[in-house]
Protein backbone atom coordinates (compact mmCIF):
# COMPACT_ATOMS: atom_id res chain seq x y z
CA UNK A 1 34.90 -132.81 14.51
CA UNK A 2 31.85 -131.44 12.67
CA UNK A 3 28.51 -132.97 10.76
CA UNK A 4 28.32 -132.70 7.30
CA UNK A 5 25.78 -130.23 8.28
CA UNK A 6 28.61 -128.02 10.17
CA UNK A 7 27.27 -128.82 13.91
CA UNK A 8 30.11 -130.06 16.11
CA UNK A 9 29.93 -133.55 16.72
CA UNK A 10 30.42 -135.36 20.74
CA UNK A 11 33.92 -137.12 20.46
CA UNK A 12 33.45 -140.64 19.99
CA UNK A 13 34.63 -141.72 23.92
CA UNK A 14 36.11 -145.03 25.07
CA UNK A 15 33.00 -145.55 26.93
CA UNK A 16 31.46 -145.83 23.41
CA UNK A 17 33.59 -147.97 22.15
CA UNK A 18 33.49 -150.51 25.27
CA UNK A 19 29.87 -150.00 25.32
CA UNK A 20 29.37 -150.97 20.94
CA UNK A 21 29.43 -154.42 19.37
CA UNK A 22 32.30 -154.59 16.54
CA UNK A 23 29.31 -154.15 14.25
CA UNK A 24 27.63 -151.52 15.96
CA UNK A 25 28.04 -148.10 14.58
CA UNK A 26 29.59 -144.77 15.43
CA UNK A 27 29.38 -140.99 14.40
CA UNK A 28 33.11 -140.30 12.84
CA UNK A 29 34.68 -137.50 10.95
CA UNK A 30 33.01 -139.03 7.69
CA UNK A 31 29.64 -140.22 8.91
CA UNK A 32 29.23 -143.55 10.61
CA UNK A 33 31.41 -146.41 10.70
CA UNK A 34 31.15 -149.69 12.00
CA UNK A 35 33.21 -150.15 15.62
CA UNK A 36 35.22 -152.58 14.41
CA UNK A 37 36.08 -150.42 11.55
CA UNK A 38 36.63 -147.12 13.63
CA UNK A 39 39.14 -149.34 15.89
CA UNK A 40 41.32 -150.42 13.08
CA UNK A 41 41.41 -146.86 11.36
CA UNK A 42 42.80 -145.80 14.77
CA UNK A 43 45.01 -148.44 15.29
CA UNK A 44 46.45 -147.99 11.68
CA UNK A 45 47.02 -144.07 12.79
CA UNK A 46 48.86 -145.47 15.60
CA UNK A 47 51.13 -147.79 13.87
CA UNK A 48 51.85 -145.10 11.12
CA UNK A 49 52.73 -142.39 13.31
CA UNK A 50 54.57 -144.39 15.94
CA UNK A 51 56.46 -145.66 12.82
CA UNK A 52 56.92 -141.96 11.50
CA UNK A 53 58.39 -141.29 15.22
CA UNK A 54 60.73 -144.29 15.26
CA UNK A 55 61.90 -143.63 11.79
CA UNK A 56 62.79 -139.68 13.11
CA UNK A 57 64.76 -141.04 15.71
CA UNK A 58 66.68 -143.77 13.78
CA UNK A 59 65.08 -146.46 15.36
CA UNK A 60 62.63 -148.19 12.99
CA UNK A 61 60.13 -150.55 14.40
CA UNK A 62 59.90 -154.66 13.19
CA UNK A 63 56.96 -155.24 12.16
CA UNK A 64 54.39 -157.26 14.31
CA UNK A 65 51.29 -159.85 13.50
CA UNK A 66 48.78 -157.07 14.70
CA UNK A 67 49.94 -155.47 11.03
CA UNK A 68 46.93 -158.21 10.42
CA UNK A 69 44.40 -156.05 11.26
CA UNK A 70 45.60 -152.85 9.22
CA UNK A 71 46.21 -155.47 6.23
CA UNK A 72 42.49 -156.45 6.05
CA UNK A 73 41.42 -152.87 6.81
CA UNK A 74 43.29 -152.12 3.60
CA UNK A 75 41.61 -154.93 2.29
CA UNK A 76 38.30 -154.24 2.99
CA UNK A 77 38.57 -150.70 1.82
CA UNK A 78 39.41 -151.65 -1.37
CA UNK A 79 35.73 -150.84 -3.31
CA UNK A 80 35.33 -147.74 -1.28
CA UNK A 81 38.62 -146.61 -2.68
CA UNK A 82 37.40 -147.33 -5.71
CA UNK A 83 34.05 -145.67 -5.01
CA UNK A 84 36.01 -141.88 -3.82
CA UNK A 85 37.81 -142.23 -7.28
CA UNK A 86 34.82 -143.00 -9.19
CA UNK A 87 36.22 -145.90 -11.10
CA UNK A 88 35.20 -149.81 -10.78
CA UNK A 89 36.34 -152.59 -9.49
CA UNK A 90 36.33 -155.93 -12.33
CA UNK A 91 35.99 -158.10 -9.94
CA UNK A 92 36.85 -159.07 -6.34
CA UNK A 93 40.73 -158.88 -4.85
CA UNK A 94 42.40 -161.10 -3.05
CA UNK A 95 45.36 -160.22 -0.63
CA UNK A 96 47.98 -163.09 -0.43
CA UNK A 97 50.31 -161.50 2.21
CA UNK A 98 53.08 -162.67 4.26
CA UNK A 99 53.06 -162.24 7.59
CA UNK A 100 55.35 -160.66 9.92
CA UNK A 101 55.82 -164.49 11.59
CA UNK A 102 56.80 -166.18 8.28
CA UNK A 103 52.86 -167.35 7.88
CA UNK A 104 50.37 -166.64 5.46
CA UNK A 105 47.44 -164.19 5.35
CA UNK A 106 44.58 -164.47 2.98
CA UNK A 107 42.10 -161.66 2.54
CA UNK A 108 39.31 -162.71 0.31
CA UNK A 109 40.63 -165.98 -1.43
CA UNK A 110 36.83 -167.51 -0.44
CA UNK A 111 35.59 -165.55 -3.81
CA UNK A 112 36.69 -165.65 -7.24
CA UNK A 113 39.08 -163.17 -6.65
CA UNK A 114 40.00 -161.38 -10.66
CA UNK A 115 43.24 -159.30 -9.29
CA UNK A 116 45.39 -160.68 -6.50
CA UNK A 117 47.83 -158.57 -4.23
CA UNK A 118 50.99 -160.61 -3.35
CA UNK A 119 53.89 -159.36 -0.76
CA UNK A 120 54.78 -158.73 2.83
CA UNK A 121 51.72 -157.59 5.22
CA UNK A 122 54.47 -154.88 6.36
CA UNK A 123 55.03 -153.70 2.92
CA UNK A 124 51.20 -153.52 2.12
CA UNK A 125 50.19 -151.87 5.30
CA UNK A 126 53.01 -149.28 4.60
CA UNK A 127 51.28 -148.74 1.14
CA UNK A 128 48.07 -148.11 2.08
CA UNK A 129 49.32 -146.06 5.40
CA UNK A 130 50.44 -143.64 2.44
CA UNK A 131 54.59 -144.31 3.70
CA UNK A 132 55.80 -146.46 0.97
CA UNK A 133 54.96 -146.18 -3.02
CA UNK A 134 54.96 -149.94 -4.61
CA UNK A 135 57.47 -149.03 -6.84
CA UNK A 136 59.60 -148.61 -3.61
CA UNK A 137 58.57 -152.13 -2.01
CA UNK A 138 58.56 -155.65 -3.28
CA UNK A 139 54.52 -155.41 -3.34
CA UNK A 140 52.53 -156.71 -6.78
CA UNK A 141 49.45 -157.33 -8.18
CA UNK A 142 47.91 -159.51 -10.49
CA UNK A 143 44.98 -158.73 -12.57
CA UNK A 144 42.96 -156.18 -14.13
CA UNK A 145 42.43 -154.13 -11.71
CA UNK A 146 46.18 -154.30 -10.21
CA UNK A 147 47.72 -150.87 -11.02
CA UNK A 148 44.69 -149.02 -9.50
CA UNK A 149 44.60 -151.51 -6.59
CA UNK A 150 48.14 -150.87 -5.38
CA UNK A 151 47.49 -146.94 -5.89
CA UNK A 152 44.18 -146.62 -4.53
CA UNK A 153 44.77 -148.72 -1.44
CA UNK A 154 44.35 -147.23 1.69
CA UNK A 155 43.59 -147.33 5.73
CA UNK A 156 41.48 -144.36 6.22
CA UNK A 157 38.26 -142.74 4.80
C-alpha cells in the first residue's frame, strides 16, 4: 500500500482498529477513512468474495441481516460516487430495502429524500459489490437521480 506521494504506507493492524473509535480515522489505500467506514469496506470484501467462492463451488450463500451494514455503506457512498464521476446529486436518496429477515431497512428517509431505491438489501448489496447489474435483479429507483444511482452505487473507494 503506498501514499499518494509513492512512500509505502504501515498496514493498517487490528491493534489499530481495536485501539480507534468508529469515528476515528485511518491511513487506507485512498487516504483516510473513518474506522467505522474502513470496517464495513472490509467486511463488504468479505461477503463478496466469500460469495464469489460459494458461487464457484455451487453452493451459494442466503443472505444474512449483517448485509445491513454493506447496505448503508452503499448508502452512504452514494455522493462520493457521484463526486469520482463528476456529476451531482438533485437531492438526497433514500434506501427502502428489505431485509434478509422479512423487515424493513431505511437509509436516509429522515431527509427529504428526491430519488428513492426500493428492493431486497441482498439484491442492493450485490449491486454495489459490482456482482449483479439492476437490470439482472428486481432493484429500482425512483427519482431524478435513479438511473445514475443504481449505476454509480458502490462499497468501495
Amino acid at each position: 500500500m503506498f501514499s499518494s506521494a509513492g512512500r509505502a504506507l504501515p498496514p493498517v493492524s487490528g491493534n489499530a482498529l481495536l485501539n480507534s473509535d468508529d469515528r476515528g480515522r485511518l491511513q487506507w489505500v485512498t487516504g483516510w477513512l473513518s474506522t467505522r467506514t474502513l470496517t464495513t469496506t472490509r467486511l463488504s470484501e468479505c461477503w463478496i468474495h466469500t460469495g464469489d467462492v460459494a458461487d464457484a463451488l455451487g453452493r451459494p450463500l442466503p443472505p444474512t441481516d449483517r448485509l445491513w451494514h454493506i447496505a448503508r455503506l452503499a448508502w452512504r457512498t452514494i455522493p462520493y460516487a457521484f463526486a469520482r464521476a463528476d456529476l451531482t446529486l438533485t437531492g438526497p436518496v433514500a434506501f427502502e430495502l428489505t431485509a434478509p429477515n422479512g423487515s424493513r431497512w431505511d437509509f436516509g428517509a429522515d431527509a427529504a429524500a428526491l430519488t428513492v431505491v426500493h428492493g431486497t438489501a441482498a439484491d442492493v448489496c450485490a449491486i454495489a459489490g459490482r456482482r449483479a447489474t439492476p437490470d439482472e435483479v428486481p432493484v429500482h429507483a425512483d427519482g431524478p437521480d435513479a438511473e445514475a444511482v443504481l449505476s454509480l452505487m458502490r462499497t468501495y473507494a
